[in-house]
C-alpha atoms as a PDB file:
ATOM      1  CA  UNK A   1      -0.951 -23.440   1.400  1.00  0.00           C
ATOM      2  CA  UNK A   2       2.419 -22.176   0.980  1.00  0.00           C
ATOM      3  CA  UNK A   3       1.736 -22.077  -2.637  1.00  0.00           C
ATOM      4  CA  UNK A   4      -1.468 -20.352  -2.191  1.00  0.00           C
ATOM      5  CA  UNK A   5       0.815 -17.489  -0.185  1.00  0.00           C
ATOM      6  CA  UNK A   6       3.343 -17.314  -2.700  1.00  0.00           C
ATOM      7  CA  UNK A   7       0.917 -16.891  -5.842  1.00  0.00           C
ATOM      8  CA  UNK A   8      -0.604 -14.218  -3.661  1.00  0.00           C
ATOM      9  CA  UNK A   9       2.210 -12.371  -2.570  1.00  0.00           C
ATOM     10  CA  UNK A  10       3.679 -12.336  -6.367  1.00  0.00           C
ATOM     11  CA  UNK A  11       0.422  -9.373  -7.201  1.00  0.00           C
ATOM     12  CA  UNK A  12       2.817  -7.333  -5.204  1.00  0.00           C
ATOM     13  CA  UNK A  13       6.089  -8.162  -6.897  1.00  0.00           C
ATOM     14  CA  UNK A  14       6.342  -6.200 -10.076  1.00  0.00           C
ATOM     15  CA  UNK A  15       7.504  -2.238  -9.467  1.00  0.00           C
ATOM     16  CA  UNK A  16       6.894  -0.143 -12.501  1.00  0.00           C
ATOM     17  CA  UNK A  17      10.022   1.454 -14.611  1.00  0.00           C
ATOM     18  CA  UNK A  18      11.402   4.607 -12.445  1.00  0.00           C
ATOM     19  CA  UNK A  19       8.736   4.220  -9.497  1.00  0.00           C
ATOM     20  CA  UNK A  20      10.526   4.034  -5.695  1.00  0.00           C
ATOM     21  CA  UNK A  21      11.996   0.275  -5.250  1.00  0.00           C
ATOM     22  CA  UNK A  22      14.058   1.334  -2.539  1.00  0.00           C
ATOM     23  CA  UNK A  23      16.442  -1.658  -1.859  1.00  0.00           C
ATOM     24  CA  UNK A  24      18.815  -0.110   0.910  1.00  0.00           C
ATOM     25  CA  UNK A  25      18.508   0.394   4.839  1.00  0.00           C
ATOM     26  CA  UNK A  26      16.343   2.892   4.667  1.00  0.00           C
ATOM     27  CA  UNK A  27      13.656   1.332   2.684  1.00  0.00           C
ATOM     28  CA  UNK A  28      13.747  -2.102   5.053  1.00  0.00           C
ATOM     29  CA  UNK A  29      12.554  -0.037   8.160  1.00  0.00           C
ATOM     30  CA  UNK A  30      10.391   2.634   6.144  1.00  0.00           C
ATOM     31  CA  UNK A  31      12.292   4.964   6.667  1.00  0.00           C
ATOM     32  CA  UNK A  32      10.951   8.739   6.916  1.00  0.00           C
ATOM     33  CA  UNK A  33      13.943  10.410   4.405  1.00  0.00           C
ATOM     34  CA  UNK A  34      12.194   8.853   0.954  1.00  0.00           C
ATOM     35  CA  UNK A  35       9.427  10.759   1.878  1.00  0.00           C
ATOM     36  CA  UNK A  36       7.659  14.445   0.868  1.00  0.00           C
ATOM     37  CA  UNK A  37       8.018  16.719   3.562  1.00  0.00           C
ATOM     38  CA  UNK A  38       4.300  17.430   3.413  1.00  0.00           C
ATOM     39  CA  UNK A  39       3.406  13.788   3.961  1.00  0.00           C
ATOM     40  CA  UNK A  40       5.680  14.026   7.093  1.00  0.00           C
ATOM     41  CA  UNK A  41       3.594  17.135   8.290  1.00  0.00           C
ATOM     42  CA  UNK A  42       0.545  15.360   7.382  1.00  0.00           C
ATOM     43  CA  UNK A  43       1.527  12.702   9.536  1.00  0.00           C
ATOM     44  CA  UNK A  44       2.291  14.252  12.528  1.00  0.00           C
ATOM     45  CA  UNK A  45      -0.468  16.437  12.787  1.00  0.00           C
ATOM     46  CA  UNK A  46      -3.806  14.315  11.263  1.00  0.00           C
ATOM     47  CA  UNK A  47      -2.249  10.967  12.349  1.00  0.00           C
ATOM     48  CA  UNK A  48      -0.854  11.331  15.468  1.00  0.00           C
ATOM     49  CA  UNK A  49      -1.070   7.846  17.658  1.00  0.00           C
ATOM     50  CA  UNK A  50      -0.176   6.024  14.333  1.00  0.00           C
ATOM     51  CA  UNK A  51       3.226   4.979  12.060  1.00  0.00           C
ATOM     52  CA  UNK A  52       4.102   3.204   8.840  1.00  0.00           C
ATOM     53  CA  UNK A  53       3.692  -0.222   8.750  1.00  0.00           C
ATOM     54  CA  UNK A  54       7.538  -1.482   8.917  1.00  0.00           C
ATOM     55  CA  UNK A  55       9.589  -5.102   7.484  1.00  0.00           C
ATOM     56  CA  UNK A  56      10.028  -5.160  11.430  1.00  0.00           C
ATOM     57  CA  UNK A  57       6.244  -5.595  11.871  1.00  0.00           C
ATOM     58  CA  UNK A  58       6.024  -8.778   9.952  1.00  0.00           C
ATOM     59  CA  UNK A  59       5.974 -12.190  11.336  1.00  0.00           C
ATOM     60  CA  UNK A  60       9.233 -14.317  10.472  1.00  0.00           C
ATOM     61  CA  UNK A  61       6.973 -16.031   8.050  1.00  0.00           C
ATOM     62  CA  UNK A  62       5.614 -13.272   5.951  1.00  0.00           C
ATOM     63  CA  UNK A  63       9.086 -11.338   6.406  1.00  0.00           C
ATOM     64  CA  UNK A  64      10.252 -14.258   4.034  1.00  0.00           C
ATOM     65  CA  UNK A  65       7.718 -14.182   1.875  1.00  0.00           C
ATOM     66  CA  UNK A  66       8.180 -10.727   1.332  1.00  0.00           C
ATOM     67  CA  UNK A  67      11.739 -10.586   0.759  1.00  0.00           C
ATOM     68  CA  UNK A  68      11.660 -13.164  -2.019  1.00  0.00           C
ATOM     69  CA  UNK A  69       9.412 -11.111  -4.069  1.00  0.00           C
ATOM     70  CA  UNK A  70       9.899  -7.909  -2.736  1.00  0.00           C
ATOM     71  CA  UNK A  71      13.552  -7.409  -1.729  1.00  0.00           C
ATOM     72  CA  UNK A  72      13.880  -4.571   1.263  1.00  0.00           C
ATOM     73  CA  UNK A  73      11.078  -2.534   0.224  1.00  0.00           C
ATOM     74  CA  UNK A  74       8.859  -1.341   2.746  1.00  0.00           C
ATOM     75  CA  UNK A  75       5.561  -3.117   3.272  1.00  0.00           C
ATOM     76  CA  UNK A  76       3.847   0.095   4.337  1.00  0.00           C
ATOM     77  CA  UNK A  77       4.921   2.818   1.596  1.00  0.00           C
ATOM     78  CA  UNK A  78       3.406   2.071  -2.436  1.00  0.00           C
ATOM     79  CA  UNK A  79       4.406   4.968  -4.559  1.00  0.00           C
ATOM     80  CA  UNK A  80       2.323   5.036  -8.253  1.00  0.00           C
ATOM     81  CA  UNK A  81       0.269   7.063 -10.182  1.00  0.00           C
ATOM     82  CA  UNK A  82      -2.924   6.333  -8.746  1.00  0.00           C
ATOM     83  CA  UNK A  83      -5.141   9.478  -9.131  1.00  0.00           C
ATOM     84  CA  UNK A  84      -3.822  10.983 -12.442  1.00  0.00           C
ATOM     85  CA  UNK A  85      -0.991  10.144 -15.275  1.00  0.00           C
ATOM     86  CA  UNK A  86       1.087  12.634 -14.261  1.00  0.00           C
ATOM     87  CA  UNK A  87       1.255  12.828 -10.373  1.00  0.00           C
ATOM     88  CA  UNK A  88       3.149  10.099  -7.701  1.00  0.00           C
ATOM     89  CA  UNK A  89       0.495   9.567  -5.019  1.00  0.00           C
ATOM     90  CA  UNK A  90       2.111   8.580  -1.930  1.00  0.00           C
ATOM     91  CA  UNK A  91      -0.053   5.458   0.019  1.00  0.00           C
ATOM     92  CA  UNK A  92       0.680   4.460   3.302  1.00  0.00           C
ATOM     93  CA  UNK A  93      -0.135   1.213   5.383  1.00  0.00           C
ATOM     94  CA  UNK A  94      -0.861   3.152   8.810  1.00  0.00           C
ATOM     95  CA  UNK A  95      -0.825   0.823  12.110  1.00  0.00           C
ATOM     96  CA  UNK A  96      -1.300   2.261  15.572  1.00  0.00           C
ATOM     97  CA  UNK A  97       1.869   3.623  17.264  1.00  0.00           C
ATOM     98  CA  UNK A  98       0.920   1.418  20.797  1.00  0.00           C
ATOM     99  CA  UNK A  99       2.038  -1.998  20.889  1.00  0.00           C
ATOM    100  CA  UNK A 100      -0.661  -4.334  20.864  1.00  0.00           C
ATOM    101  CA  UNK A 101      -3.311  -2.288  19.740  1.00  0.00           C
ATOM    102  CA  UNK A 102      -5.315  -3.047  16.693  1.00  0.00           C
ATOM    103  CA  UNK A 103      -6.405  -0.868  13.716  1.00  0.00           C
ATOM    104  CA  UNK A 104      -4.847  -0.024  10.251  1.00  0.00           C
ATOM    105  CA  UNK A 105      -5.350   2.992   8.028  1.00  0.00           C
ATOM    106  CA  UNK A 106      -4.430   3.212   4.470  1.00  0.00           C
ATOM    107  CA  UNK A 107      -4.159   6.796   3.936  1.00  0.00           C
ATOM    108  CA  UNK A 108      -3.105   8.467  -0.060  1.00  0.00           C
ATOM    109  CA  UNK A 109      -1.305  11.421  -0.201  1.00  0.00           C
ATOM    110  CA  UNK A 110      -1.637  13.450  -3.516  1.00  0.00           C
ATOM    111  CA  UNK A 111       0.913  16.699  -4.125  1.00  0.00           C
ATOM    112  CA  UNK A 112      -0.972  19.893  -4.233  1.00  0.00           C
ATOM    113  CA  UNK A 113      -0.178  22.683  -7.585  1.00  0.00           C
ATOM    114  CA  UNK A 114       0.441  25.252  -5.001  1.00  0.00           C
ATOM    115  CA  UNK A 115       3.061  22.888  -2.962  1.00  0.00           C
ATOM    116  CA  UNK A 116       0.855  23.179   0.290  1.00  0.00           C
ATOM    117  CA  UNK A 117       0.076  20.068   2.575  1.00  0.00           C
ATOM    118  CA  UNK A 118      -0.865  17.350   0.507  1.00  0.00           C
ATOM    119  CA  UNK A 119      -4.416  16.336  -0.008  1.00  0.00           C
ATOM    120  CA  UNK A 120      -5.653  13.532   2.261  1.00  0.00           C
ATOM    121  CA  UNK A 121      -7.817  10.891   1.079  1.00  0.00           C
ATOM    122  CA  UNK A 122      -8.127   7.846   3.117  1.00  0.00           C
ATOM    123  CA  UNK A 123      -8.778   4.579   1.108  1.00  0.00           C
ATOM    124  CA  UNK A 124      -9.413   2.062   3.755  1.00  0.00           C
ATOM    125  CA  UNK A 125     -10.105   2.541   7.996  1.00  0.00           C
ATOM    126  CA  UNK A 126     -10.171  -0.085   9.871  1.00  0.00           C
ATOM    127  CA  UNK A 127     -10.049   0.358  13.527  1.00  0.00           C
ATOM    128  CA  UNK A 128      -9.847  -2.707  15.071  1.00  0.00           C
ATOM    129  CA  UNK A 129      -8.413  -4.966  12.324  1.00  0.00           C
ATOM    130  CA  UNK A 130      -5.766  -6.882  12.526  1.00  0.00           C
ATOM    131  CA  UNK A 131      -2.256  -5.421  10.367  1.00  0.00           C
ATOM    132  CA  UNK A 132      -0.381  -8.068  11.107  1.00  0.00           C
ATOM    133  CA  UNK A 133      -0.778 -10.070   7.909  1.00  0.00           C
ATOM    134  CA  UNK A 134      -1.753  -6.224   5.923  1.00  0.00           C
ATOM    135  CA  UNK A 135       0.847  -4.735   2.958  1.00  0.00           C
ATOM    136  CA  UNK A 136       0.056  -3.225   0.183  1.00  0.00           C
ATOM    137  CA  UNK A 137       2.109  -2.532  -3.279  1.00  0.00           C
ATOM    138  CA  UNK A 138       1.519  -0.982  -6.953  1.00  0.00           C
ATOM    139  CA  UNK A 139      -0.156  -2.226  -9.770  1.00  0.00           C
ATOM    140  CA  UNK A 140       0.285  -1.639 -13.359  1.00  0.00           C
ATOM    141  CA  UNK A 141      -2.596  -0.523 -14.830  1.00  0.00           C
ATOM    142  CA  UNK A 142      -3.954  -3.571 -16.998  1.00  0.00           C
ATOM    143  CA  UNK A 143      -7.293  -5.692 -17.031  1.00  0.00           C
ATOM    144  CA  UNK A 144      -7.812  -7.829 -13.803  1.00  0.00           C
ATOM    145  CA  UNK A 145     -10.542  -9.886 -12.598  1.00  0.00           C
ATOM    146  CA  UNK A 146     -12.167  -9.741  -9.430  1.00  0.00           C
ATOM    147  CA  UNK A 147     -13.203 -13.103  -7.438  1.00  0.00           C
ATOM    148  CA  UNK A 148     -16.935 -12.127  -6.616  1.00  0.00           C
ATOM    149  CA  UNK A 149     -17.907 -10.916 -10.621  1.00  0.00           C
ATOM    150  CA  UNK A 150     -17.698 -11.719 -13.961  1.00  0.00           C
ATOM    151  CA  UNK A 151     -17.139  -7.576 -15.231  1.00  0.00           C
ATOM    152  CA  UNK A 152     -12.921  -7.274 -15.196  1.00  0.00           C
ATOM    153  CA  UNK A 153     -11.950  -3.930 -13.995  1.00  0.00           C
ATOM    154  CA  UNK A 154      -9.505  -1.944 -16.448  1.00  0.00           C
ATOM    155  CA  UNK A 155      -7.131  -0.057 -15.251  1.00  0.00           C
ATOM    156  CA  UNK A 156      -6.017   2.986 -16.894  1.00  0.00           C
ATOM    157  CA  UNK A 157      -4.383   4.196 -13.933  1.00  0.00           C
ATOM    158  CA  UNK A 158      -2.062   2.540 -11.334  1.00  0.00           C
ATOM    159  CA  UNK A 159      -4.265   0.488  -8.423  1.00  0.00           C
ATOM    160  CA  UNK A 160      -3.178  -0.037  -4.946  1.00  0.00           C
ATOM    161  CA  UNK A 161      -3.419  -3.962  -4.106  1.00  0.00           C
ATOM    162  CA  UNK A 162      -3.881  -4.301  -0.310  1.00  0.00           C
ATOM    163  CA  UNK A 163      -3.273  -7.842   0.324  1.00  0.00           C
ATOM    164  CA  UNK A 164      -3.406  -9.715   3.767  1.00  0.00           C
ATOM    165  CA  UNK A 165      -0.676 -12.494   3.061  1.00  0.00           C
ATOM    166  CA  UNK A 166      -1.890 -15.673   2.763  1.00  0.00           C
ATOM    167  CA  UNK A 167      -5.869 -14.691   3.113  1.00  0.00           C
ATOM    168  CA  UNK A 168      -6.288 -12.587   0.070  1.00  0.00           C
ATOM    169  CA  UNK A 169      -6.173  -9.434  -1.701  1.00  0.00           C
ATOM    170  CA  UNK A 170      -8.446  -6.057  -2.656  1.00  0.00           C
ATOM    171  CA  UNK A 171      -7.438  -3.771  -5.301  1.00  0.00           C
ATOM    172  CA  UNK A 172      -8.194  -0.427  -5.149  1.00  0.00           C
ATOM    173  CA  UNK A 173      -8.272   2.243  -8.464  1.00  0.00           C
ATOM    174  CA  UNK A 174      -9.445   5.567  -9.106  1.00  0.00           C
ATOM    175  CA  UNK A 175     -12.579   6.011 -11.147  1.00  0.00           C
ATOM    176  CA  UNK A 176     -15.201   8.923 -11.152  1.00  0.00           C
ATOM    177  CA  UNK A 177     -13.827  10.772  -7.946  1.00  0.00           C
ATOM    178  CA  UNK A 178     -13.404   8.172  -5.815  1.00  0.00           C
ATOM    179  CA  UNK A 179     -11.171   5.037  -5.045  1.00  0.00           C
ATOM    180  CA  UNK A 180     -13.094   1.351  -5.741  1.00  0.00           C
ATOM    181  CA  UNK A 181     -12.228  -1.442  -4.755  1.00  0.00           C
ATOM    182  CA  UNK A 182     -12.286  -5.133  -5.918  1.00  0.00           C
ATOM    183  CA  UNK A 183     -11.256  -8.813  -4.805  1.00  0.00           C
ATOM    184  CA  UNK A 184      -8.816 -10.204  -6.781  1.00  0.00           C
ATOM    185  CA  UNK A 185      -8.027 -13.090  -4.607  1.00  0.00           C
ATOM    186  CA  UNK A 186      -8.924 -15.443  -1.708  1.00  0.00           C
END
């Protein structure tokens, strides 16, 4: 089993050249400075009730397994070119603000020409799942498999793996419009 978590947990640990590692203080407790000031906005006015998944929110377990393949970087904040070549996307890992209450968002955040409030698009809602195990993390774009079909997805763009350490993981890409999604492990 460990094995199984630390294969799963290594989809997560390659950054791409010159994208956001952040290895200092900030970075460990997701700290708000690293990011755009409309994301912040966007935050506090479409997501009020909910917060950036944080190192803190991990269980002693998966804090470790994070660390050795991720270093201090925040388990709620992937920074990549997910929508177009030329554009950082800002995801986030949203959980709710109120201890003990379920639910995770994972909201993208794409820049705007005109430098207005970024545009919204929310990749995955669940209300009352359970975070606790939830990060996500760039990947390069490439050819990956999914577990449930044969046809390998080909990424020309980065993809956003959401994994749930030690259950599995879902990638999800841009194509047509819209974000996909496939299983890439179990």
């Amino acid at each position: 089993m460990i094995l199984l978590a630390l294969v799963l947990v290594v989809g997560c640990a390659t950054s791409p050249p010159g994208a956001a590692t952040g290895h200092d203080a900030d970075s460990v407790n997701c700290g708000h400075g690293r990011l755009p000031i409309g994301v912040l906005q966007s935050l506090r006015t479409q997501f009020a009730g909910w917060r950036i998944k944080t190192f803190d929110d991990l269980e002693p377990y998966h804090r470790q397994l994070w660390t050795e393949t991720r270093g201090n970087e925040c388990p709620g904040i992937a920074v990549g070119r997910f929508l177009m070549d030329s554009v950082d996307v800002v995801c986030l890992l949203l959980v709710r603000d109120q201890p003990g209450k379920r639910g995770y968002k994972i909201v993208a955040f794409s820049p705007r020409r005109d430098k207005s409030r970024p545009r919204v698009l929310v990749v995955e809602d669940e209300p009352s799942g359970n975070a606790a195990g939830v990060v996500l993390c760039r990947v390069a774009p490439g050819i990956l498999s999914g577990v449930e079909t044969t046809q390998p997805v080909r990424l020309v763009l980065d993809g956003l793996q959401v994994e749930e350490l030690e259950v599995g993981s879902t990638l999800y890409y841009w194509k047509d419009g819209r974000f996909r999604h496939i299983r890439i492990s179990e």
